[in-house]
Structure formats: structure tokens, C-alpha cells
PDB file of N, CA and C in Angstrom:
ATOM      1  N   UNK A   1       0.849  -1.181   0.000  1.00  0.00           N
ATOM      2  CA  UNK A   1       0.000   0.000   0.000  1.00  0.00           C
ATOM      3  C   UNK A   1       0.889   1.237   0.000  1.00  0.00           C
ATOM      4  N   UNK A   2       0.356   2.415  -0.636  1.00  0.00           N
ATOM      5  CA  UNK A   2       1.396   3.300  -0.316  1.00  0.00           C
ATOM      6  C   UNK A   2       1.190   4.201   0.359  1.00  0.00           C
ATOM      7  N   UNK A   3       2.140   4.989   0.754  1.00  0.00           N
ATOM      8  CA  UNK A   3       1.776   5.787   1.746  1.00  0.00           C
ATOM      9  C   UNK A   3       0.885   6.916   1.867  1.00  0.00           C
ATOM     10  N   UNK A   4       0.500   7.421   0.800  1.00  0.00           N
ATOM     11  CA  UNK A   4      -0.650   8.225   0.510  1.00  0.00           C
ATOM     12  C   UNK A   4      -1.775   7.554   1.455  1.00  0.00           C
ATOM     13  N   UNK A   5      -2.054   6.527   0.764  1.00  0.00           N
ATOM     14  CA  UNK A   5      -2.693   5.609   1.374  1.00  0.00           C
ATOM     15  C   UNK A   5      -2.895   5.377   2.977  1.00  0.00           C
ATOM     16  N   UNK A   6      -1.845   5.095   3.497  1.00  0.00           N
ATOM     17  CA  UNK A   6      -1.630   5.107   5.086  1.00  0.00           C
ATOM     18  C   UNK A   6      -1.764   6.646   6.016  1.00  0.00           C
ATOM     19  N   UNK A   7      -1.361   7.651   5.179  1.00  0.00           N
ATOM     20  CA  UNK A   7      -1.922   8.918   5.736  1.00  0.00           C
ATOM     21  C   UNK A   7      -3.126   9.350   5.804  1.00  0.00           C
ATOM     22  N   UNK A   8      -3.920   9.171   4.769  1.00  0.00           N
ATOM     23  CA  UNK A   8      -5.360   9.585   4.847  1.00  0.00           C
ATOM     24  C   UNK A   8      -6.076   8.671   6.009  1.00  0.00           C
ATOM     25  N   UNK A   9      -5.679   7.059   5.548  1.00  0.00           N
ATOM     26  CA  UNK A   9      -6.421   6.111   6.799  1.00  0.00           C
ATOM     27  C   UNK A   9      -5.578   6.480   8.112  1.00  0.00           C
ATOM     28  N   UNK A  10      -4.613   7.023   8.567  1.00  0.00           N
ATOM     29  CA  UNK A  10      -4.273   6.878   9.580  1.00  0.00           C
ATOM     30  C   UNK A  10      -4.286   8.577  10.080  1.00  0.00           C
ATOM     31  N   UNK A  11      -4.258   9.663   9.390  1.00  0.00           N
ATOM     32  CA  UNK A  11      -4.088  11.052  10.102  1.00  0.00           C
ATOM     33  C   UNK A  11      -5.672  11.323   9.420  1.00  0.00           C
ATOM     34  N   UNK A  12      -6.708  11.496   9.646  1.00  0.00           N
ATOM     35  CA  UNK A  12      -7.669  11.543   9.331  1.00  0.00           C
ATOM     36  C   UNK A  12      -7.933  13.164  10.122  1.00  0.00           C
ATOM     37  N   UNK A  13      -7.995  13.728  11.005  1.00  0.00           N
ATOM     38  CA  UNK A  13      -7.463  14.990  11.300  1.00  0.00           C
ATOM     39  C   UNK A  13      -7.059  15.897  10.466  1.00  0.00           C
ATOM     40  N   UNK A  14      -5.896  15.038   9.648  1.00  0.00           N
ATOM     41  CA  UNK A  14      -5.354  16.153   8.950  1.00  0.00           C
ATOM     42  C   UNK A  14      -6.353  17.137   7.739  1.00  0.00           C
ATOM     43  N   UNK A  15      -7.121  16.437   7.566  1.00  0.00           N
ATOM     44  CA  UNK A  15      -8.315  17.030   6.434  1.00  0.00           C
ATOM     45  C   UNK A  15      -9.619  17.184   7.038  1.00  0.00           C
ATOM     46  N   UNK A  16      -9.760  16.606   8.459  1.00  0.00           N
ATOM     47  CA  UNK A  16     -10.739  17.186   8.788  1.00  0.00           C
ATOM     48  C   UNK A  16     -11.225  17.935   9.978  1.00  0.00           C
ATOM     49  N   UNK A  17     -11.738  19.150  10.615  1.00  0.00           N
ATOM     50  CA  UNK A  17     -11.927  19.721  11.775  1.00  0.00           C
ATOM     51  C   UNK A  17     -11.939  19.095  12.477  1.00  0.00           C
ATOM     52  N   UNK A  18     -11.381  19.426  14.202  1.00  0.00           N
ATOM     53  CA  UNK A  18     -11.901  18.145  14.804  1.00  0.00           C
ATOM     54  C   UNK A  18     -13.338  18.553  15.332  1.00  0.00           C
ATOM     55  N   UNK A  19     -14.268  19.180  15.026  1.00  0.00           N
ATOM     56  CA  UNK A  19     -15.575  19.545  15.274  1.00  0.00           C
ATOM     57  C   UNK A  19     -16.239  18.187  14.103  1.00  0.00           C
ATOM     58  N   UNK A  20     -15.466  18.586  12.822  1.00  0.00           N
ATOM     59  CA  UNK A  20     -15.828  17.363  11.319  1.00  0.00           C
ATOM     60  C   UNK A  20     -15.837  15.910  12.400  1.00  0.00           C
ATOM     61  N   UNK A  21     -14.792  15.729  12.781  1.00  0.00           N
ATOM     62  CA  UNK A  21     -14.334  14.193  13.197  1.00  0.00           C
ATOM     63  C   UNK A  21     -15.097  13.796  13.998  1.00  0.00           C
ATOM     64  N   UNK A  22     -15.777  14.790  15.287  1.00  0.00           N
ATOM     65  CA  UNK A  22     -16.617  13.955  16.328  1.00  0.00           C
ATOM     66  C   UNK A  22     -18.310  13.706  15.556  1.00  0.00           C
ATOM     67  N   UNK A  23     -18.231  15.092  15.166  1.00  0.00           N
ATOM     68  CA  UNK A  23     -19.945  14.335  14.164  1.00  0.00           C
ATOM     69  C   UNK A  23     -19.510  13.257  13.639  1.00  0.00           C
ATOM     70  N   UNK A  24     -18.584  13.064  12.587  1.00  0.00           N
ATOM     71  CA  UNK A  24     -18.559  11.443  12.334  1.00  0.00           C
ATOM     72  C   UNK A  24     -18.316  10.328  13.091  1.00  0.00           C
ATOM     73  N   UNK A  25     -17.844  10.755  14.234  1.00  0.00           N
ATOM     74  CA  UNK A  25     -17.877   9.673  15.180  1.00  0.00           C
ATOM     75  C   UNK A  25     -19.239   9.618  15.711  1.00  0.00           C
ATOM     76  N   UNK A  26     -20.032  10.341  15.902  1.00  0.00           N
ATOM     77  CA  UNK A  26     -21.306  10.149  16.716  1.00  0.00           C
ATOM     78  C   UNK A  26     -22.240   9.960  15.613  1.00  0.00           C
ATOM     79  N   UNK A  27     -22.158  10.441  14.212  1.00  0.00           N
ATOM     80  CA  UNK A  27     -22.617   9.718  13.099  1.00  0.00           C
ATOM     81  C   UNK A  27     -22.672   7.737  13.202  1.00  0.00           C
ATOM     82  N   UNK A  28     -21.369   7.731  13.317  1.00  0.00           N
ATOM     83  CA  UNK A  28     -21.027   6.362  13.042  1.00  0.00           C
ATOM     84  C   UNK A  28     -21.463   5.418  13.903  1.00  0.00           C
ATOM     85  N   UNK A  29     -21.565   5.799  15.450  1.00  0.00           N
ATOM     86  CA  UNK A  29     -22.548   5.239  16.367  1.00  0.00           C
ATOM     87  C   UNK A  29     -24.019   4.976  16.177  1.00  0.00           C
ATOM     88  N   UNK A  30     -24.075   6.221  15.575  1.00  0.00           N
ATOM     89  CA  UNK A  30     -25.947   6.080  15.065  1.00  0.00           C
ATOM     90  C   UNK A  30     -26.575   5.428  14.008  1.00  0.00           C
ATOM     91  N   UNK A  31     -25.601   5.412  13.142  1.00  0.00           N
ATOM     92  CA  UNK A  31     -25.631   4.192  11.882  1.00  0.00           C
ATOM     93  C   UNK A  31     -25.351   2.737  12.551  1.00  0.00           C
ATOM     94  N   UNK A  32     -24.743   2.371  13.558  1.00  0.00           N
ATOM     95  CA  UNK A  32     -24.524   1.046  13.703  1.00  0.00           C
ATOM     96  C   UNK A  32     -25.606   0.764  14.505  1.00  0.00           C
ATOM     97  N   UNK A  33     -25.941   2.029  15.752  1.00  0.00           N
ATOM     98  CA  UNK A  33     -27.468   2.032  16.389  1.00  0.00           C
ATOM     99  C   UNK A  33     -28.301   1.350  15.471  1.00  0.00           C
ATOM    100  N   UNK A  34     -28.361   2.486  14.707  1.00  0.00           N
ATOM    101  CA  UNK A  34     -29.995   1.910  13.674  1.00  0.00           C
ATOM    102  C   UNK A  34     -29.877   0.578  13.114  1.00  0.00           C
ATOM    103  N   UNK A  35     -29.065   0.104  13.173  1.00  0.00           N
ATOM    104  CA  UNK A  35     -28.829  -1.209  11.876  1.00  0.00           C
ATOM    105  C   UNK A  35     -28.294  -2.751  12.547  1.00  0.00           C
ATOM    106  N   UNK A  36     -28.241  -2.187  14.469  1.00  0.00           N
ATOM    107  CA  UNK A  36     -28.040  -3.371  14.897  1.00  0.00           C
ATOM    108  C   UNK A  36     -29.422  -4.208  15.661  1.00  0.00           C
ATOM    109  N   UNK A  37     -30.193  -4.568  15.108  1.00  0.00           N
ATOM    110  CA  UNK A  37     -30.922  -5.321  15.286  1.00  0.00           C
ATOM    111  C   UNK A  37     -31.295  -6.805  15.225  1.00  0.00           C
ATOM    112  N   UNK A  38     -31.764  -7.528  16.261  1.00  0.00           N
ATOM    113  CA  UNK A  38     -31.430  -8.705  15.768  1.00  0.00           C
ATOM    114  C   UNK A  38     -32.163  -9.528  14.598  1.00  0.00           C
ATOM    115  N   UNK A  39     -33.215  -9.130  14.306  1.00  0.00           N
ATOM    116  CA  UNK A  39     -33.907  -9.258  13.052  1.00  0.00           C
ATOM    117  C   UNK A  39     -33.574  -8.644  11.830  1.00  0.00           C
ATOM    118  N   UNK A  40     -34.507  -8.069  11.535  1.00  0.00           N
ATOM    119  CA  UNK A  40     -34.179  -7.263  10.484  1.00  0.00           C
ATOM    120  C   UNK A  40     -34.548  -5.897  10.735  1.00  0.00           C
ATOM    121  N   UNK A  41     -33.682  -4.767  10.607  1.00  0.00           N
ATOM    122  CA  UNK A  41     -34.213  -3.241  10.806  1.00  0.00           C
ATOM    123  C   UNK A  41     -35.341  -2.804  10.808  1.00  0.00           C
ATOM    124  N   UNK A  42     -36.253  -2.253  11.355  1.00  0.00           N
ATOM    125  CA  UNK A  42     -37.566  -1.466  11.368  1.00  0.00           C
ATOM    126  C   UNK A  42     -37.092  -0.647   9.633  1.00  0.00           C
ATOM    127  N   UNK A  43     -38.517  -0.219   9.186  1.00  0.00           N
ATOM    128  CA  UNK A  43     -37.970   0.579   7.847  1.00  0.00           C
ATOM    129  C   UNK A  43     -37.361   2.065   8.836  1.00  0.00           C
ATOM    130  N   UNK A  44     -38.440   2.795   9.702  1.00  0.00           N
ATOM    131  CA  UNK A  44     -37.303   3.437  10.653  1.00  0.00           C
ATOM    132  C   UNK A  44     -36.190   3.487  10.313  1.00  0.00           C
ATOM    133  N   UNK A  45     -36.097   2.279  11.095  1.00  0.00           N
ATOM    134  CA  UNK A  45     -34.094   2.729  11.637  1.00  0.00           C
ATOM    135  C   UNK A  45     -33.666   2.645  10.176  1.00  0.00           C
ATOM    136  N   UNK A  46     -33.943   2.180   9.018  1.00  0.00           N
ATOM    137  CA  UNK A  46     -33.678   1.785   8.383  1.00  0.00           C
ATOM    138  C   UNK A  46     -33.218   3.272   7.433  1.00  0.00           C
ATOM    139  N   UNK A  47     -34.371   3.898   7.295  1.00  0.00           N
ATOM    140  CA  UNK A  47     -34.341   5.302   7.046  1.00  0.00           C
ATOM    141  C   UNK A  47     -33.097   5.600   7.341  1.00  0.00           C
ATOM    142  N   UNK A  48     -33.345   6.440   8.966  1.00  0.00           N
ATOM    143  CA  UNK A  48     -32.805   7.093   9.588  1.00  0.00           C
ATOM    144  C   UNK A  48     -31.267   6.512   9.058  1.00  0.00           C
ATOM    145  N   UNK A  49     -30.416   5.256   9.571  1.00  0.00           N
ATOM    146  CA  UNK A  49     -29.600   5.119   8.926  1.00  0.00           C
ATOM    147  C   UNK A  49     -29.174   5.588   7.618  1.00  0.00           C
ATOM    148  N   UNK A  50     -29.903   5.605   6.441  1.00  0.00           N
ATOM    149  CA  UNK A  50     -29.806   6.368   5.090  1.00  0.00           C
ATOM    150  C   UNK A  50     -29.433   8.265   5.732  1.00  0.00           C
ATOM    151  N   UNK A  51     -30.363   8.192   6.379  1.00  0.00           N
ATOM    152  CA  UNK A  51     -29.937   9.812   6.643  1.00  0.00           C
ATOM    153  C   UNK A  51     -28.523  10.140   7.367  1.00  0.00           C
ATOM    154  N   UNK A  52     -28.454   9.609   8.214  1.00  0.00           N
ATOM    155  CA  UNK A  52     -27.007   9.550   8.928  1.00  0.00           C
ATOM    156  C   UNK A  52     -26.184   9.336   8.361  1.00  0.00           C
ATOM    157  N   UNK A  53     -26.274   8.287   7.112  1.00  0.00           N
ATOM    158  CA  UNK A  53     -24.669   7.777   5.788  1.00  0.00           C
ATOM    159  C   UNK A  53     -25.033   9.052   5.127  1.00  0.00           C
ATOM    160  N   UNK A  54     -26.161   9.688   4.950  1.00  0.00           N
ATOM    161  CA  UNK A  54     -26.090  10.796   3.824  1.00  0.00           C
ATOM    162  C   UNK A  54     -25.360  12.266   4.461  1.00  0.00           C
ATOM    163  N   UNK A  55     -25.359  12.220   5.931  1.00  0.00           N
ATOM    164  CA  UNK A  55     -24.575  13.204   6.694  1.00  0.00           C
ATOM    165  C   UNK A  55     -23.357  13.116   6.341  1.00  0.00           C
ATOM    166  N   UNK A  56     -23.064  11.700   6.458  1.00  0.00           N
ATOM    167  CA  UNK A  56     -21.187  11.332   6.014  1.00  0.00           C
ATOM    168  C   UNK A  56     -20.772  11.552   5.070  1.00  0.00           C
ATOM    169  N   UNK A  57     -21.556  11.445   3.894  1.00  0.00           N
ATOM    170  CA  UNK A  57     -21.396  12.052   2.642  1.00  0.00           C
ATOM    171  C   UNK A  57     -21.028  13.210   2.909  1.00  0.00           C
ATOM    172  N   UNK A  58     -21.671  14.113   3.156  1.00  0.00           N
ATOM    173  CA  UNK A  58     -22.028  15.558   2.792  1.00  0.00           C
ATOM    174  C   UNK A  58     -20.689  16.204   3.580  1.00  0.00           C
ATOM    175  N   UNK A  59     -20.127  15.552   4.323  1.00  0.00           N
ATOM    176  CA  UNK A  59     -19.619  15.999   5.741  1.00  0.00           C
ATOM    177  C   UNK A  59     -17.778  16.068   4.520  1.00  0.00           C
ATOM    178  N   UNK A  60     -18.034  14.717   3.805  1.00  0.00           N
ATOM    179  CA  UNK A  60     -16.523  14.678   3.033  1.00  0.00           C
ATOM    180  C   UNK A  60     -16.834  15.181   1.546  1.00  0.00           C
ATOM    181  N   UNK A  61     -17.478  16.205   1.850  1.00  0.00           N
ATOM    182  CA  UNK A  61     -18.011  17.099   0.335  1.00  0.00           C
ATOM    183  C   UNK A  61     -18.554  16.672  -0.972  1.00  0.00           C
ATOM    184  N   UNK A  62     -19.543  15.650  -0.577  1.00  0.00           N
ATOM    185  CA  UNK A  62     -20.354  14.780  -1.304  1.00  0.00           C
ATOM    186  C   UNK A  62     -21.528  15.426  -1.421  1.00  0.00           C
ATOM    187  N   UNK A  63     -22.600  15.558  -2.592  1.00  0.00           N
ATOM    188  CA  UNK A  63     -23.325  16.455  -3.155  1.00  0.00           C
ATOM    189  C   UNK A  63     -24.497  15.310  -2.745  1.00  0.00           C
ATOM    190  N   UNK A  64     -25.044  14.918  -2.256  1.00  0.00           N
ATOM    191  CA  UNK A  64     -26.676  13.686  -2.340  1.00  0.00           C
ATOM    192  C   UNK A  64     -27.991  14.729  -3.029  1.00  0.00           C
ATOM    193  N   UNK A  65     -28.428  13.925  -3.697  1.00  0.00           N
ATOM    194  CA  UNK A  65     -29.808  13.975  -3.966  1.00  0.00           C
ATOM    195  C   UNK A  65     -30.612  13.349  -3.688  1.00  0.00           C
ATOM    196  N   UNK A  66     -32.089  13.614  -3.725  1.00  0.00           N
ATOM    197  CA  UNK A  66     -32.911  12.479  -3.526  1.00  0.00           C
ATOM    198  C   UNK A  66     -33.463  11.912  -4.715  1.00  0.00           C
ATOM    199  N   UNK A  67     -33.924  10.851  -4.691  1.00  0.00           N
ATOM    200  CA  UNK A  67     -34.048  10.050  -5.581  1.00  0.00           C
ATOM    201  C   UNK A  67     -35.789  10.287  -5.986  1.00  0.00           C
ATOM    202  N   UNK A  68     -35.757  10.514  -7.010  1.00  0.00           N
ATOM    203  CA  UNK A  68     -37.578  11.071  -7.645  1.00  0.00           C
ATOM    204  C   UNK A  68     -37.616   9.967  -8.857  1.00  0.00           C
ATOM    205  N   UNK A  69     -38.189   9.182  -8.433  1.00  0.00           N
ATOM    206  CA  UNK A  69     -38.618   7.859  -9.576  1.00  0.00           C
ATOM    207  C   UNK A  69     -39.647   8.587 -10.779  1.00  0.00           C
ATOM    208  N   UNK A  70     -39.932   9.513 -10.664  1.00  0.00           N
ATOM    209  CA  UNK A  70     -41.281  10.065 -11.402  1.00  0.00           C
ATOM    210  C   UNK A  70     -40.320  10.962 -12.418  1.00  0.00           C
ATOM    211  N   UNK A  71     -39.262  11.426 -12.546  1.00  0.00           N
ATOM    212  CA  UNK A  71     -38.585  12.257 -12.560  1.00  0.00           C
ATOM    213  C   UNK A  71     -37.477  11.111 -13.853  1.00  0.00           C
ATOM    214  N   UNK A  72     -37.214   9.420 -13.353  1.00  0.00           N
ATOM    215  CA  UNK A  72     -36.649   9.049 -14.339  1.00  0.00           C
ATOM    216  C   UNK A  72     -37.567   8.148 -15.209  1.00  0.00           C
ATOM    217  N   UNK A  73     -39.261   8.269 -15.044  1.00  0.00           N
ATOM    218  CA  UNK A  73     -39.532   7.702 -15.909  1.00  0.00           C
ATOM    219  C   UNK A  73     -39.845   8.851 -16.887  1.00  0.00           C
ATOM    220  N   UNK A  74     -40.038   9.944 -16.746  1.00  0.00           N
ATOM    221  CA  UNK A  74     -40.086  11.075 -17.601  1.00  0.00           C
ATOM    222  C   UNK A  74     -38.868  11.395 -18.619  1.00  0.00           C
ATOM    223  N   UNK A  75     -38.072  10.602 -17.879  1.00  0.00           N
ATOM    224  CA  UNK A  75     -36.596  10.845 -19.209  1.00  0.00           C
ATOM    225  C   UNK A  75     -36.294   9.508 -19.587  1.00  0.00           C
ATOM    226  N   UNK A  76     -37.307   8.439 -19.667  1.00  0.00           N
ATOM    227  CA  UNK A  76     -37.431   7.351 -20.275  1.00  0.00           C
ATOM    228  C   UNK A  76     -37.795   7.186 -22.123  1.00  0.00           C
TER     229      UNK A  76
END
């Protein structure tokens, strides 16, 4: 692996606030919250999880949209 590589996974700080770093840490709790169930997820948590990965996105300058099904059968 190279070291590019080992800096980003290992100084993770370096690119992000540490205000950035604890939302993703308390992000990352709440995604494993929602999704540890012993069945299968409520649609809930199930959601909510989607919303919390879509925080993480956004957080490492990722653009999300929502998804409008009506919207791609019109450009069908």
C-alpha cells in the first residue's frame, strides 16, 4: 500500500476539523445504532440510517440527492 494511502487512513485529522471528526464519530454510532438489530431493521431505523450515511457524505463534500422515480420515468 502506499503511503498516501496510510496517511489519509491513519491522520484523518489532517483534512478534517476536529468539530468534522466527532460528528462522524457520533454519526457512526448512530448508523450502527440503527442497523443493529437482531432481526431485520424497522424501515425506521432503516431510514434514519440512510440519513445519517447521507450526513457522512455531505460531511466529506459529497453532493446527495434524492431520488424522484417520477422524474426518471419522464426521461425514459
Amino acid at each position: 500500500m502506499s503511503n498516501t494511502g496510510d496517511k489519509i487512513r491513519y491522520n484523518i485529522k489532517d483534512y478534517l476539523t476536529e468539530k468534522e471528526v466527532n460528528r462522524l464519530m457520533d454519526l457512526f454510532n448512530k448508523i450502527k445504532l440503527d442497523l443493529s438489530d437482531d432481526s431485520f431493521p424497522t424501515r425506521t431505523n432503516r431510514l434514519e440510517a440512510v440519513e445519517n450515511m447521507k450526513r457522512v457524505l455531505e460531511i466529506h463534500n459529497y453532493t446527495i440527492s434524492e431520488y424522484n422515480p417520477e422524474k426518471e420515468t419522464a426521461n425514459a
